[in-house]
PDB file of N, CA and C in Angstrom:
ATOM      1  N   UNK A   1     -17.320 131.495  81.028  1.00  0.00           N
ATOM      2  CA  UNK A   1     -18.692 131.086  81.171  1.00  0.00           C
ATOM      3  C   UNK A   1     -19.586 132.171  80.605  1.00  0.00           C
ATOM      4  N   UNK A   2     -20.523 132.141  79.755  1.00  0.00           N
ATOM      5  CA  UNK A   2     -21.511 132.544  79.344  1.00  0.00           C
ATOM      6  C   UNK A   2     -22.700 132.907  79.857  1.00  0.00           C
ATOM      7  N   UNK A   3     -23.192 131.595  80.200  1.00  0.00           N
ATOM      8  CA  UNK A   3     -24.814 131.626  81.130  1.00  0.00           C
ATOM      9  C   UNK A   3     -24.338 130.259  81.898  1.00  0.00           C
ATOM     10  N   UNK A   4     -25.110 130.213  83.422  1.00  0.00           N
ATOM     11  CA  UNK A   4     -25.380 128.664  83.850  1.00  0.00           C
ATOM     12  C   UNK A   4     -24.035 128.458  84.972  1.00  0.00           C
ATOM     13  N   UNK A   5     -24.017 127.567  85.027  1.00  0.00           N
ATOM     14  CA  UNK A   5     -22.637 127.115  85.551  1.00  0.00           C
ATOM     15  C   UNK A   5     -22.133 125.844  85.248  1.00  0.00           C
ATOM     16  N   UNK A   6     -20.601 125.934  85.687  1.00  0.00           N
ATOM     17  CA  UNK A   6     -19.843 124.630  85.189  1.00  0.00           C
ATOM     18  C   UNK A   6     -19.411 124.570  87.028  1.00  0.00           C
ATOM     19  N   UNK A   7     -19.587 123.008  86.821  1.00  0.00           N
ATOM     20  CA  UNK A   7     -19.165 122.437  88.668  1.00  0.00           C
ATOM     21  C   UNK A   7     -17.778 121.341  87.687  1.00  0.00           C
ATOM     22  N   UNK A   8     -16.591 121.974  88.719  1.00  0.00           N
ATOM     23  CA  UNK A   8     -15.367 120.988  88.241  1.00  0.00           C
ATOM     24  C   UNK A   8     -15.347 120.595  89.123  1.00  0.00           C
ATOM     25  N   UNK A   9     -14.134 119.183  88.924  1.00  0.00           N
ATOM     26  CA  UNK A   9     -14.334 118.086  90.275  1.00  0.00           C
ATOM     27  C   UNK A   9     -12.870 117.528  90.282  1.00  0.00           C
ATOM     28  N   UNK A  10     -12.139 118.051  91.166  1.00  0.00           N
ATOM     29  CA  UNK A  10     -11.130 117.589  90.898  1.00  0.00           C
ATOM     30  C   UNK A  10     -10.282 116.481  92.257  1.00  0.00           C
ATOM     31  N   UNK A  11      -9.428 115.206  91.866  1.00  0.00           N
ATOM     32  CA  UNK A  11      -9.289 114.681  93.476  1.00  0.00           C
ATOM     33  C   UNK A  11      -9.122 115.605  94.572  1.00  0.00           C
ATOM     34  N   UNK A  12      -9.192 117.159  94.572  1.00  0.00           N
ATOM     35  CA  UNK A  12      -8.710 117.484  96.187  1.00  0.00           C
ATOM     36  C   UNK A  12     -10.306 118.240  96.303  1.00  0.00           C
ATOM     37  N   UNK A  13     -11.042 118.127  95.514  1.00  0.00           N
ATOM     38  CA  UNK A  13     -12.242 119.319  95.615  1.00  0.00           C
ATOM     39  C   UNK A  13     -12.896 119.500  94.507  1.00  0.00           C
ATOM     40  N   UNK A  14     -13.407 120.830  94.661  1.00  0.00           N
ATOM     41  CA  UNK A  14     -14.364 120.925  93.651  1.00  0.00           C
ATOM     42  C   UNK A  14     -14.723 122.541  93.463  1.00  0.00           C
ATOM     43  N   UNK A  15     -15.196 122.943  92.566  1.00  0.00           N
ATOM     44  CA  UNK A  15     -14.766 124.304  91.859  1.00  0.00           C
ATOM     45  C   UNK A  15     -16.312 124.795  91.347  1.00  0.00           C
ATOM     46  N   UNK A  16     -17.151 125.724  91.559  1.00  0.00           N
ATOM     47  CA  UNK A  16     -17.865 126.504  90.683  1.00  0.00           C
ATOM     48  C   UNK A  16     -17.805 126.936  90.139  1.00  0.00           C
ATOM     49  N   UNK A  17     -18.040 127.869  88.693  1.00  0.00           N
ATOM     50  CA  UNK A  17     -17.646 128.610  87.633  1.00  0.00           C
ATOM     51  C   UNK A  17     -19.013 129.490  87.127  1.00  0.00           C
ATOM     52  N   UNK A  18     -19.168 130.462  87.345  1.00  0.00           N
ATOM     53  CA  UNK A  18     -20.619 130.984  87.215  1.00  0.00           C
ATOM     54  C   UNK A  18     -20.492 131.623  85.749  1.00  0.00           C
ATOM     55  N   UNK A  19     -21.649 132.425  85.360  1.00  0.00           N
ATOM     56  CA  UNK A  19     -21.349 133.475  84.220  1.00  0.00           C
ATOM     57  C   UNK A  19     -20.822 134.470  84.128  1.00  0.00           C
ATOM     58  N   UNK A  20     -19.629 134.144  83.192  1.00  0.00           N
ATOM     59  CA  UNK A  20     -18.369 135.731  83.834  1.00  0.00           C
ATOM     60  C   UNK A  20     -16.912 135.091  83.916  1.00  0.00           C
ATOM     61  N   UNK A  21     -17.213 133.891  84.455  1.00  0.00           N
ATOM     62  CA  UNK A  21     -15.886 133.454  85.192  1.00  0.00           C
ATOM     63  C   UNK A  21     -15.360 132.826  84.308  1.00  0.00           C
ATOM     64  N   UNK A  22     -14.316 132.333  84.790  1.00  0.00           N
ATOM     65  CA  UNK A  22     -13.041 131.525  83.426  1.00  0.00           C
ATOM     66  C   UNK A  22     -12.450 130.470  84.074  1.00  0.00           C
ATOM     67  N   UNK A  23     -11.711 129.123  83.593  1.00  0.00           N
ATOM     68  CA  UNK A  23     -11.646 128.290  84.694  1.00  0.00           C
ATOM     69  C   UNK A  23     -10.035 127.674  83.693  1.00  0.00           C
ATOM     70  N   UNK A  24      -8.850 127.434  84.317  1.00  0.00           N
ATOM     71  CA  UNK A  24      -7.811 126.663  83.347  1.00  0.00           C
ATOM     72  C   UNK A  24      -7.663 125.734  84.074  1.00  0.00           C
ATOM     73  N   UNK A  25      -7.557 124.237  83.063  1.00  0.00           N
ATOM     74  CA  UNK A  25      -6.964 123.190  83.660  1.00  0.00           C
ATOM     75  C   UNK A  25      -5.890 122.582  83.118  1.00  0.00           C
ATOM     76  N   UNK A  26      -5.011 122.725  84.092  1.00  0.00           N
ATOM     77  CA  UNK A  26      -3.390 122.399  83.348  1.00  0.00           C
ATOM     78  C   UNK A  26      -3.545 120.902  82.468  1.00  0.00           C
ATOM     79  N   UNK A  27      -2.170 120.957  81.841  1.00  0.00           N
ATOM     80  CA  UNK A  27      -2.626 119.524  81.462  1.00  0.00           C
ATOM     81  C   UNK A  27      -2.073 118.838  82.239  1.00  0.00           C
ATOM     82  N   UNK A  28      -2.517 117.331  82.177  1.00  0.00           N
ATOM     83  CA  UNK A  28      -2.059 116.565  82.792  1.00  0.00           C
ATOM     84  C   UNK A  28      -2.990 116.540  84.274  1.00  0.00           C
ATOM     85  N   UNK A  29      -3.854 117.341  85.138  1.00  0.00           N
ATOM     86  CA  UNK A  29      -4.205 117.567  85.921  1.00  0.00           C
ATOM     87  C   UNK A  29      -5.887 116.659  85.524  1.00  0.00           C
ATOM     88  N   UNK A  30      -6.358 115.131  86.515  1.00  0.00           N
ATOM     89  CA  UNK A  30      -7.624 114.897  85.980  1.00  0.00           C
ATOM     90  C   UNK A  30      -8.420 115.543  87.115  1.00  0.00           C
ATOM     91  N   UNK A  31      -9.524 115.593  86.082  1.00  0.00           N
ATOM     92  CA  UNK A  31     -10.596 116.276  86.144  1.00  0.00           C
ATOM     93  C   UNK A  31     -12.289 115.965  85.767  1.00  0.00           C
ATOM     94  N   UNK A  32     -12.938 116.513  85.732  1.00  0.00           N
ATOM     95  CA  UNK A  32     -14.108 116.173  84.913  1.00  0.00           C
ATOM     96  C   UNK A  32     -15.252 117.213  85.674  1.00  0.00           C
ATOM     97  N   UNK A  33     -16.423 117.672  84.568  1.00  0.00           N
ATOM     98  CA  UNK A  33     -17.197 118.864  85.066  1.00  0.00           C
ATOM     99  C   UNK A  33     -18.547 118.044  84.769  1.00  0.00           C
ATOM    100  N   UNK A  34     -19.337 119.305  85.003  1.00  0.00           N
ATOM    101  CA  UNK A  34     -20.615 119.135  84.606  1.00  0.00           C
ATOM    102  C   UNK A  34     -21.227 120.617  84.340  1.00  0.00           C
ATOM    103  N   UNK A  35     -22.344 120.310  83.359  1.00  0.00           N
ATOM    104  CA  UNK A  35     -22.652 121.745  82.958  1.00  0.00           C
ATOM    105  C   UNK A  35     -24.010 121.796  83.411  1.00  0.00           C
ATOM    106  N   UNK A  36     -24.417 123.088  84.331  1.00  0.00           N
ATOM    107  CA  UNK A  36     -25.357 123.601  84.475  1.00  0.00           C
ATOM    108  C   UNK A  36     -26.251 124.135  83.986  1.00  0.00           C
ATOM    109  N   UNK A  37     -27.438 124.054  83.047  1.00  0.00           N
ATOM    110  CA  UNK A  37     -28.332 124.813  82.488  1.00  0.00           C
ATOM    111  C   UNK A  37     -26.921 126.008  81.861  1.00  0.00           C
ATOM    112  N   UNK A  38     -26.111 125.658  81.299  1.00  0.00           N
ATOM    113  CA  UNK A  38     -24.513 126.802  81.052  1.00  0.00           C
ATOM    114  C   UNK A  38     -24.442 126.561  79.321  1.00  0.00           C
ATOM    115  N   UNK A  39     -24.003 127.673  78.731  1.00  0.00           N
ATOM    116  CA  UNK A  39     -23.253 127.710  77.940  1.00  0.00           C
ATOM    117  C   UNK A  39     -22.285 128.503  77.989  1.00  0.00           C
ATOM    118  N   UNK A  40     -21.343 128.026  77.741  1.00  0.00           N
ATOM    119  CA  UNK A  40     -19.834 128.071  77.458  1.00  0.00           C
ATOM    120  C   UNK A  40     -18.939 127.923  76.333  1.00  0.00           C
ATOM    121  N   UNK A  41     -17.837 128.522  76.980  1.00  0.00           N
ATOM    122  CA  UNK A  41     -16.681 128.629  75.290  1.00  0.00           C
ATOM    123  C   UNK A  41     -15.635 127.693  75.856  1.00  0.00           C
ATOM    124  N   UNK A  42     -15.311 126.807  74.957  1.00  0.00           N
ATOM    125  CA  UNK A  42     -13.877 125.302  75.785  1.00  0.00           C
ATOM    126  C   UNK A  42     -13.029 125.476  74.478  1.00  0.00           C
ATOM    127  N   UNK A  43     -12.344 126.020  75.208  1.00  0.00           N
ATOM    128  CA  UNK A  43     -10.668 126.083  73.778  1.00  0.00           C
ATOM    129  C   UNK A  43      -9.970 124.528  74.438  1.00  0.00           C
ATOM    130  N   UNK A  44      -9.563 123.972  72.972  1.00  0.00           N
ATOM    131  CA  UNK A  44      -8.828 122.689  73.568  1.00  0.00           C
ATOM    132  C   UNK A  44      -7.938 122.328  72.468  1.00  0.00           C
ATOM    133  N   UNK A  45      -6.790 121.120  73.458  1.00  0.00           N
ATOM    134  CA  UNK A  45      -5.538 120.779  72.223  1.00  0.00           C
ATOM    135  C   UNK A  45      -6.201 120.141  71.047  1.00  0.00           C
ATOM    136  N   UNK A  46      -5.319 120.243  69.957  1.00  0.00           N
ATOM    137  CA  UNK A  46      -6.107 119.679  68.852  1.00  0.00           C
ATOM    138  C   UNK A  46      -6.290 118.238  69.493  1.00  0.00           C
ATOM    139  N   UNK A  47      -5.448 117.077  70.417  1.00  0.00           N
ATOM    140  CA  UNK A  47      -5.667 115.533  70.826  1.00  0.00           C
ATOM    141  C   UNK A  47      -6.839 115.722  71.600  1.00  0.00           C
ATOM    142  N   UNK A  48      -6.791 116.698  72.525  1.00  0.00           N
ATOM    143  CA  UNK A  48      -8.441 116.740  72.886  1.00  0.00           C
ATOM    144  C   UNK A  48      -9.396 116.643  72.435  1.00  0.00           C
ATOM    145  N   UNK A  49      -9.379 117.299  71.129  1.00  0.00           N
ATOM    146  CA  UNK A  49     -10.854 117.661  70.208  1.00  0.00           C
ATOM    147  C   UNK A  49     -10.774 116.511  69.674  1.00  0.00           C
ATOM    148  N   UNK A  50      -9.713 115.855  69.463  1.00  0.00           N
ATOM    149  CA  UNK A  50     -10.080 113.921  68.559  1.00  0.00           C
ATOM    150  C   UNK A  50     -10.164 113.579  69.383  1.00  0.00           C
ATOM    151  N   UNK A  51      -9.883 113.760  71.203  1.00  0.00           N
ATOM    152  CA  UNK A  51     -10.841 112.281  71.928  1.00  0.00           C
ATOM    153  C   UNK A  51     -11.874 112.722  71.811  1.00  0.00           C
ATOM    154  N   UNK A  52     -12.246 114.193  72.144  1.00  0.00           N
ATOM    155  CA  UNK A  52     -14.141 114.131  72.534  1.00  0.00           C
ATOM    156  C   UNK A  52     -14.890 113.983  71.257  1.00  0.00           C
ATOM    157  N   UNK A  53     -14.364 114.041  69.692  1.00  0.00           N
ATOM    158  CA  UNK A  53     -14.944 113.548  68.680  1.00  0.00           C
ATOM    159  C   UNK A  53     -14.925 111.682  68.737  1.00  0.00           C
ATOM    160  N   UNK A  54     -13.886 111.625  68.862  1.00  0.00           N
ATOM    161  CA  UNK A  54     -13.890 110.026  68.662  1.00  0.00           C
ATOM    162  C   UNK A  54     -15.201 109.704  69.734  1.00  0.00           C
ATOM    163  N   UNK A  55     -14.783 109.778  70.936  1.00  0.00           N
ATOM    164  CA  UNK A  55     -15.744 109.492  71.902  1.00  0.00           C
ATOM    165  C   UNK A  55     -17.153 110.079  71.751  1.00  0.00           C
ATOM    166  N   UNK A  56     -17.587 110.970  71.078  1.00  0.00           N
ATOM    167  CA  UNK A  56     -19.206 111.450  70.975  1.00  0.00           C
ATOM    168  C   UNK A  56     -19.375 110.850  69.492  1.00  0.00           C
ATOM    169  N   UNK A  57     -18.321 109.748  68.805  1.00  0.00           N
ATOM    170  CA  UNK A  57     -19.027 109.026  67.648  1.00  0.00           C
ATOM    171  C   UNK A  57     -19.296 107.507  67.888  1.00  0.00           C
ATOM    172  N   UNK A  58     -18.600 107.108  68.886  1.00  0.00           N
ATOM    173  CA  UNK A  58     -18.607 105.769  69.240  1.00  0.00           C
ATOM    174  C   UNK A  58     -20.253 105.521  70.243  1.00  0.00           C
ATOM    175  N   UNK A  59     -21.144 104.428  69.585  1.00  0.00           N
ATOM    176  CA  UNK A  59     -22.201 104.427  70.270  1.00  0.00           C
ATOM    177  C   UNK A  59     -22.038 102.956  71.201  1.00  0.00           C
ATOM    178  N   UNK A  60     -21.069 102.382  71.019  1.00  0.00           N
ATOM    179  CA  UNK A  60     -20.416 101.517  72.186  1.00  0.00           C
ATOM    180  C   UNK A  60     -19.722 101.642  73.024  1.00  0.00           C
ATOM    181  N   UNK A  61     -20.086 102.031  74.444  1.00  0.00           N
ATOM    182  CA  UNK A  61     -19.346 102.850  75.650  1.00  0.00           C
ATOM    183  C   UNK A  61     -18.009 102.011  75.862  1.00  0.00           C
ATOM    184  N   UNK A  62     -18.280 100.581  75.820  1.00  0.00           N
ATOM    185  CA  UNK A  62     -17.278  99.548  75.890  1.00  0.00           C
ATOM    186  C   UNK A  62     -16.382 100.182  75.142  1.00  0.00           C
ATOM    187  N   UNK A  63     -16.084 100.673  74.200  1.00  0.00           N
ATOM    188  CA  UNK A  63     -15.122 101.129  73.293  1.00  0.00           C
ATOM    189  C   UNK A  63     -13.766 102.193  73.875  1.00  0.00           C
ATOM    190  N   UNK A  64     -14.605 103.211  74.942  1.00  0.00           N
ATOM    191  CA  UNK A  64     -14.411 104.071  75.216  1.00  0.00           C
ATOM    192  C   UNK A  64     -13.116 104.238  75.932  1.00  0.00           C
ATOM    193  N   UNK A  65     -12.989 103.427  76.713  1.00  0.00           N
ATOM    194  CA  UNK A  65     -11.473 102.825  77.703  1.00  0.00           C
ATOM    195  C   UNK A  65     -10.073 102.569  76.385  1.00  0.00           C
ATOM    196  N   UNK A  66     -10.542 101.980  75.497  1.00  0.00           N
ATOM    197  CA  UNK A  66      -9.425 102.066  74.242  1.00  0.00           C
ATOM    198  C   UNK A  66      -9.058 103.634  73.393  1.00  0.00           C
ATOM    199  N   UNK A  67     -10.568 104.252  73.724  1.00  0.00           N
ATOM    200  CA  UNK A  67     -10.513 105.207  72.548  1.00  0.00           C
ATOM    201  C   UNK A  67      -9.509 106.325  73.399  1.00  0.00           C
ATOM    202  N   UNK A  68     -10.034 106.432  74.780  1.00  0.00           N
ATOM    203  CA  UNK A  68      -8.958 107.470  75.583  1.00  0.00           C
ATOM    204  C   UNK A  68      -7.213 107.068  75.458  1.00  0.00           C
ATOM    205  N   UNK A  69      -7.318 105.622  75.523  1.00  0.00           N
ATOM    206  CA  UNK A  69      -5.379 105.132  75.539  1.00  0.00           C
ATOM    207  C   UNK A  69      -5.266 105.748  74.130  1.00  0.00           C
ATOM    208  N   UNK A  70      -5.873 105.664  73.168  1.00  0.00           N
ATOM    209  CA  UNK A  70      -5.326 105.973  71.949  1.00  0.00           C
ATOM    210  C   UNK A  70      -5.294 107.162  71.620  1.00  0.00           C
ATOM    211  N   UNK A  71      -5.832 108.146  72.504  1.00  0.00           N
ATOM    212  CA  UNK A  71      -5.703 109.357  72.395  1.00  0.00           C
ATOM    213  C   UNK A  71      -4.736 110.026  73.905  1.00  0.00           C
ATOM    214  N   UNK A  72      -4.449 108.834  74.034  1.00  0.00           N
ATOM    215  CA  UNK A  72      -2.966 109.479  75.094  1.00  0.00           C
ATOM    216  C   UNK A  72      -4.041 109.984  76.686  1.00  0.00           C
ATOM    217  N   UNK A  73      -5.050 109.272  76.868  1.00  0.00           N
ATOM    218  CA  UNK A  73      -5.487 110.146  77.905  1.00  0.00           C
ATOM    219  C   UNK A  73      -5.966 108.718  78.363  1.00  0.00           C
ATOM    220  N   UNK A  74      -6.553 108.835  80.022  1.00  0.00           N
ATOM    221  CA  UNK A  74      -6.648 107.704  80.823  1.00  0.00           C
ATOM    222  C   UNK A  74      -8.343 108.332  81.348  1.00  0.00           C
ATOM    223  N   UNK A  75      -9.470 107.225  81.712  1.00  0.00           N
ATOM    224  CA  UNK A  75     -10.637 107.139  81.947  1.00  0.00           C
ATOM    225  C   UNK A  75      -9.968 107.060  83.368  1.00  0.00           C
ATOM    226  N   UNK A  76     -10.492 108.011  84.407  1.00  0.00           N
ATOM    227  CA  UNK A  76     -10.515 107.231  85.979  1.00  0.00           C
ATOM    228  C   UNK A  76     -11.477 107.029  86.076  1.00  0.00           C
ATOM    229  N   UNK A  77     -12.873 107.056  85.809  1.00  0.00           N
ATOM    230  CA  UNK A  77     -14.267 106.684  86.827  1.00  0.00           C
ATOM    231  C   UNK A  77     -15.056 105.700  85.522  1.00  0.00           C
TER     232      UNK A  77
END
């Protein structure tokens, strides 16, 4: 973490991450954050970086439930 904070959310809880701190999420483990007034550094698998590209090009959310199966990853919420 840089500046700000990141709040992770995971089924047993939930996690703060301030400026300074560092946070790993195994794979396979779901998850999902939110960013606080934060900037941050996110190293990720190269299939990661094509879902969150695919998904930040698609302007039909409907889409989005296909675009994760095809990138090997599952939407829970």
């Amino acid at each position: 973490m840089l500046e700000g904070t990141l709040r992770f959310r995971f089924a047993d809880g939930s996690i703060e991450v301030s400026a300074g701190g560092t946070m790993f999420v195994p794979a396979g483990v779901a998850h999902t954050y939110e960013a606080v007034n934060a900037r941050y550094l996110i190293i990720l698998t190269p299939r990661l970086d094509a879902l969150i590209k695919a998904l930040q090009s698609e302007r039909d959310r409907a889409r989005h439930p296909a675009i994760y199966s095809e990138h090997e990853s599952e939407l829970l919420e």
